[in-house]
C-alpha atoms as a PDB file:
ATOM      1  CA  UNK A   1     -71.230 -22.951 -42.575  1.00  0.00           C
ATOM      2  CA  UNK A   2     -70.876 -19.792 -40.773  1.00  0.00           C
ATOM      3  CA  UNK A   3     -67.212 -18.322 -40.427  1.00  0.00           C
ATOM      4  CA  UNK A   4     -66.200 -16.970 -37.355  1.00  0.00           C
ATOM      5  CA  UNK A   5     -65.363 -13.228 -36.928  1.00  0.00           C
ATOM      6  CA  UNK A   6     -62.883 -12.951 -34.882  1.00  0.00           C
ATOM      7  CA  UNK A   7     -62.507  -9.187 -33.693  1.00  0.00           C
ATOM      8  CA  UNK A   8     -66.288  -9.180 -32.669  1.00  0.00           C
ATOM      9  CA  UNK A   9     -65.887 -12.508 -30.732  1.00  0.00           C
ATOM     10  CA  UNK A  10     -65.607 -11.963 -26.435  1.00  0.00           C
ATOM     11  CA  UNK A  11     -62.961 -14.312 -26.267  1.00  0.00           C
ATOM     12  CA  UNK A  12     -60.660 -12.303 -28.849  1.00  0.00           C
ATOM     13  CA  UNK A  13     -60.566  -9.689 -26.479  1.00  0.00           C
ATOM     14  CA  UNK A  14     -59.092 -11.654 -23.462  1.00  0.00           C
ATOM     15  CA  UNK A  15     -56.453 -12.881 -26.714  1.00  0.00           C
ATOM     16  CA  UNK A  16     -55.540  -9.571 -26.962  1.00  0.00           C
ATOM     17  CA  UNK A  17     -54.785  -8.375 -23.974  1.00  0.00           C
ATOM     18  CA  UNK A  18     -52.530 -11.874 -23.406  1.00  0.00           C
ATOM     19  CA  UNK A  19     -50.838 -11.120 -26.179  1.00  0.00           C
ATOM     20  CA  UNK A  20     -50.368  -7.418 -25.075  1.00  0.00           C
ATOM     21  CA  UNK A  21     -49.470  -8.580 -22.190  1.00  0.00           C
ATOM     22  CA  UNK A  22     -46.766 -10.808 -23.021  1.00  0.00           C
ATOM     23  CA  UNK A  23     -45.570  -8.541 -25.423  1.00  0.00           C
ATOM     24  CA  UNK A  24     -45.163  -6.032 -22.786  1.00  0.00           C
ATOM     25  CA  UNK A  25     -43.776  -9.386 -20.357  1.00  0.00           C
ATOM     26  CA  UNK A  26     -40.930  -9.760 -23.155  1.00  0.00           C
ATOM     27  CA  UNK A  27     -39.904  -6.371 -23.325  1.00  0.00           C
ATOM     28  CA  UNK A  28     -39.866  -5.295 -19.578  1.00  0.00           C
ATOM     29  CA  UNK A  29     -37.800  -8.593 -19.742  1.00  0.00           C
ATOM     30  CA  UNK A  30     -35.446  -7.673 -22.578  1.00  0.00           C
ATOM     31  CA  UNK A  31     -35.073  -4.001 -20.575  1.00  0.00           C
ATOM     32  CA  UNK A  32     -34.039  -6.020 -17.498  1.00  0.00           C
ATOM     33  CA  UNK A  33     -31.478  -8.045 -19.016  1.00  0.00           C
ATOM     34  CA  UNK A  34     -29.828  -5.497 -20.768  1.00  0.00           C
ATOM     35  CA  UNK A  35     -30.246  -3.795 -17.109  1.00  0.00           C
ATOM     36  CA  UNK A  36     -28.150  -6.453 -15.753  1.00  0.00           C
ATOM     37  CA  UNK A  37     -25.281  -6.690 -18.458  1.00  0.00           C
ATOM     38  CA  UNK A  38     -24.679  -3.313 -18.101  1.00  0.00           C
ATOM     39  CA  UNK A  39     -24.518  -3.465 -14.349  1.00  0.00           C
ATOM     40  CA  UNK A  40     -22.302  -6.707 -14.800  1.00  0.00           C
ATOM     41  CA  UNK A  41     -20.495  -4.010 -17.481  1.00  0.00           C
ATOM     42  CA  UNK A  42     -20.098  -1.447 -14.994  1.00  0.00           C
ATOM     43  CA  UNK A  43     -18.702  -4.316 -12.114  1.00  0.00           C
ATOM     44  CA  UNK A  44     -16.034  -5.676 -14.551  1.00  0.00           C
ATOM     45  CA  UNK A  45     -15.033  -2.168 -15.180  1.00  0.00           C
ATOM     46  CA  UNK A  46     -14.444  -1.372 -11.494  1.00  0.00           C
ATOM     47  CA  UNK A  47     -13.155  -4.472 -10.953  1.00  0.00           C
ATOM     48  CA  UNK A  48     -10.489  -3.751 -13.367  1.00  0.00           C
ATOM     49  CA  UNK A  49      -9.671   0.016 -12.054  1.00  0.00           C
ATOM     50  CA  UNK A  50      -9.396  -1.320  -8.097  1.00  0.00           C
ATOM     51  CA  UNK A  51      -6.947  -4.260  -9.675  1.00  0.00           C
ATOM     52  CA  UNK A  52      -5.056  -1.685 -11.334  1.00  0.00           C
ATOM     53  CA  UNK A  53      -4.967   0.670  -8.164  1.00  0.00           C
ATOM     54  CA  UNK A  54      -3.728  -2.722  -6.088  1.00  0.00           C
ATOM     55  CA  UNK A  55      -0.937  -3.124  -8.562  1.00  0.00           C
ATOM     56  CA  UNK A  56       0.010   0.318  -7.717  1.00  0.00           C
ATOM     57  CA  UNK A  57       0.109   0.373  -3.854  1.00  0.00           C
ATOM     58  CA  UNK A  58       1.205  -3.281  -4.273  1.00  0.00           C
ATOM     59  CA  UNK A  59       4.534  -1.532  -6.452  1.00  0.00           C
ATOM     60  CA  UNK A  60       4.903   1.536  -4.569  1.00  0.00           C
ATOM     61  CA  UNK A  61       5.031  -0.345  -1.061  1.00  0.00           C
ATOM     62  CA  UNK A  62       7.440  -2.719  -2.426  1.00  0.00           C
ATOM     63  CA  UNK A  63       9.391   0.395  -3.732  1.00  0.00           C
ATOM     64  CA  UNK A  64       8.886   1.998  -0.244  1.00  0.00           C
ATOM     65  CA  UNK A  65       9.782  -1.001   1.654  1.00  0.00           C
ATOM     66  CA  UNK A  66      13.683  -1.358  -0.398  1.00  0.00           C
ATOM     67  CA  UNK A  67      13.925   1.964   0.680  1.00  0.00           C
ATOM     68  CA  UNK A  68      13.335   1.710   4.252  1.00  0.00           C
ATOM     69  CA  UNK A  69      15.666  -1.365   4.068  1.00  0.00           C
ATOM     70  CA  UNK A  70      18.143   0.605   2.389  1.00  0.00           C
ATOM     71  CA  UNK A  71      18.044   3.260   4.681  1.00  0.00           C
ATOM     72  CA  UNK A  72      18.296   1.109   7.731  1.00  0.00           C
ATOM     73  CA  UNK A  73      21.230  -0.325   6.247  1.00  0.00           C
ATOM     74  CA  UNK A  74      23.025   2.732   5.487  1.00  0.00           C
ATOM     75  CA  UNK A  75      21.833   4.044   9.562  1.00  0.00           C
ATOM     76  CA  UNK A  76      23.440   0.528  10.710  1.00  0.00           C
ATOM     77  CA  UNK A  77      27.040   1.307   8.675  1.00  0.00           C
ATOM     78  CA  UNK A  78      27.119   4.622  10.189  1.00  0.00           C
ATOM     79  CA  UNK A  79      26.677   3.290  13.351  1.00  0.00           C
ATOM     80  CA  UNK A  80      29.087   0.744  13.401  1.00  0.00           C
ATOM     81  CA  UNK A  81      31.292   3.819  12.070  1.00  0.00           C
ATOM     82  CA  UNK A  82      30.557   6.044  14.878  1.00  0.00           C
ATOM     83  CA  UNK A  83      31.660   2.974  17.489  1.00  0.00           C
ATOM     84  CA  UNK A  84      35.240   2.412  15.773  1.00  0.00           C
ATOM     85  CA  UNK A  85      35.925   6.160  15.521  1.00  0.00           C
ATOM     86  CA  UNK A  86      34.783   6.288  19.280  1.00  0.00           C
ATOM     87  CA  UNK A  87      37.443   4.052  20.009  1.00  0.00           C
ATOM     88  CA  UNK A  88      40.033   5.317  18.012  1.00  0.00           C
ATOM     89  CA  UNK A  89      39.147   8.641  19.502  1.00  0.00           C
ATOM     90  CA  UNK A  90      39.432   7.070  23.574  1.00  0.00           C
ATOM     91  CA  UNK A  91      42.660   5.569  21.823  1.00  0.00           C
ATOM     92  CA  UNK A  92      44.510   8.728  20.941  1.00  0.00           C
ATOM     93  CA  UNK A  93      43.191  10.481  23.591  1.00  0.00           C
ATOM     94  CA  UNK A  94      44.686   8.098  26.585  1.00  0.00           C
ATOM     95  CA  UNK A  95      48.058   7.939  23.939  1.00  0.00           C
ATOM     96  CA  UNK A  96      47.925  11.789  24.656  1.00  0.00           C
ATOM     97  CA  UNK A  97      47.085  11.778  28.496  1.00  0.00           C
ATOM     98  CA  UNK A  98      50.035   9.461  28.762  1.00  0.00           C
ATOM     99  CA  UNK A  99      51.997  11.739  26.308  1.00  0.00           C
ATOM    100  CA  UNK A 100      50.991  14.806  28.351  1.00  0.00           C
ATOM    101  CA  UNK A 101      51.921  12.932  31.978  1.00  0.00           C
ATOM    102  CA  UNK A 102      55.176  12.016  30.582  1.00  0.00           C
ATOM    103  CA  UNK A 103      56.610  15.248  29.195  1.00  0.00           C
ATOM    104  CA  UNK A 104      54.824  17.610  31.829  1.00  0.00           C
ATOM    105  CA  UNK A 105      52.924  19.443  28.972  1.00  0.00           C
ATOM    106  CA  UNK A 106      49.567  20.564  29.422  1.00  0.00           C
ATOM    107  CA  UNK A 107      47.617  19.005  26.556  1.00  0.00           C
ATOM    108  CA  UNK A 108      43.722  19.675  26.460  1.00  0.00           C
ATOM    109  CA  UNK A 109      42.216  16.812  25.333  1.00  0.00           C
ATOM    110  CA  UNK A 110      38.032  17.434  24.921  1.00  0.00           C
ATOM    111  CA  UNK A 111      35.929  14.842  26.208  1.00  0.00           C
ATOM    112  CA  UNK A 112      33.767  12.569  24.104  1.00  0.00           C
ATOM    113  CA  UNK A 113      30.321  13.521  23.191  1.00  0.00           C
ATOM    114  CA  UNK A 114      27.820  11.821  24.674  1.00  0.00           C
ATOM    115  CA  UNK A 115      25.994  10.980  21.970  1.00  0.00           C
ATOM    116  CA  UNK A 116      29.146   9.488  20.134  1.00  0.00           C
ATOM    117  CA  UNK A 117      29.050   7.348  23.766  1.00  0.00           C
ATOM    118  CA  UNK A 118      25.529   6.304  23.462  1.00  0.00           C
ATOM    119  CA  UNK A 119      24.488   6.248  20.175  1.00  0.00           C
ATOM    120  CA  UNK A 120      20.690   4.923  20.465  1.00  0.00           C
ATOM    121  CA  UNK A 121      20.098   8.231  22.425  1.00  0.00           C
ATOM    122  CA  UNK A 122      20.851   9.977  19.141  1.00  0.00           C
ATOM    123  CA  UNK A 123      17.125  11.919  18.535  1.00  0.00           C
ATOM    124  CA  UNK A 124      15.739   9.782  15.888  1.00  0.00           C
ATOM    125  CA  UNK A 125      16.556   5.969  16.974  1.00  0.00           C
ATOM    126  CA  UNK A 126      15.274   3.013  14.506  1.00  0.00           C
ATOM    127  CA  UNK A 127      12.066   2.304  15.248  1.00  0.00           C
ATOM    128  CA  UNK A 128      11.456  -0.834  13.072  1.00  0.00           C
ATOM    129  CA  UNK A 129       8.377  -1.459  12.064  1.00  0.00           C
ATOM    130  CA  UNK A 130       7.899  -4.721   9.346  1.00  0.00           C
ATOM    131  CA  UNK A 131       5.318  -4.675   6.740  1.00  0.00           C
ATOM    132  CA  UNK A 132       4.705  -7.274   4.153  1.00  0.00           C
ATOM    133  CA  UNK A 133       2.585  -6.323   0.769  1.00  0.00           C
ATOM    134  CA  UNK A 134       0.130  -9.562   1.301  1.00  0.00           C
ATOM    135  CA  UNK A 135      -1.131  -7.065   4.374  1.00  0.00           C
ATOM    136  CA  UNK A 136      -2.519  -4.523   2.163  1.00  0.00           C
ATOM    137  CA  UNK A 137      -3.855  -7.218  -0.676  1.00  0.00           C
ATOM    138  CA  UNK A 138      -7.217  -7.183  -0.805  1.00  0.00           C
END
């Protein structure tokens, strides 16, 4: 019998290049997976630095938001402050018309500021404006 010789044969040469071509198939596929992962690697790293940042604004509105609260509440004391001490002040001040009318003293008594009258004309009024941290959630 004869033996075959294989590099001299035509068909051989169609082998190789199948093989050489999945060879080259395999890698460009290995290079595109490892492509992908580190894409997927990269995602899953940003992901991680935006849910980080949300955490932040998420804290500092929340911080923000007990402040403006605060504040409001502190604005709404002092205004329910300047209404009694308006009072007392029309108080004392008809006490000392009367006082003035009955011992024929001249007394000057000043008039009342406006603004002590009128309060929400004061320049800055509350303007409030609610915000809730699921708004800014993404």
């Amino acid at each position: 019998m004869a033996s075959k010789q294989l590099p001299t044969s035509p068909g051989s040469d169609g082998d190789e290049r199948k093989r050489k071509r999945k060879l080259s198939n395999r890698e460009s596929a290995r290079r595109s997976r490892m492509k992908k992962q580190q894409r997927l690697d990269e995602l899953l790293e940003e992901e991680g630095r935006i849910k980080e940042k949300n955490k932040k604004l998420s804290q500092l509105i929340d911080a923000t938001t007990q402040l403006h609260l605060n504040v409001a509440s502190d604005n709404n004391v002092l205004r329910a402050q300047i209404a009694e001490l308006t009072d007392r002040l029309r108080s004392l001040n008809s006490v000392l018309q009367i006082a003035s009318e009955v011992s024929g003293l001249v007394i000057d008594i000043p008039d009342i500021p406006d603004t002590l009258l009128e309060p929400w004309q004061l320049p800055c009024p509350i303007q409030s404006a609610p915000a809730s941290v699921d708004m800014f959630q993404c």
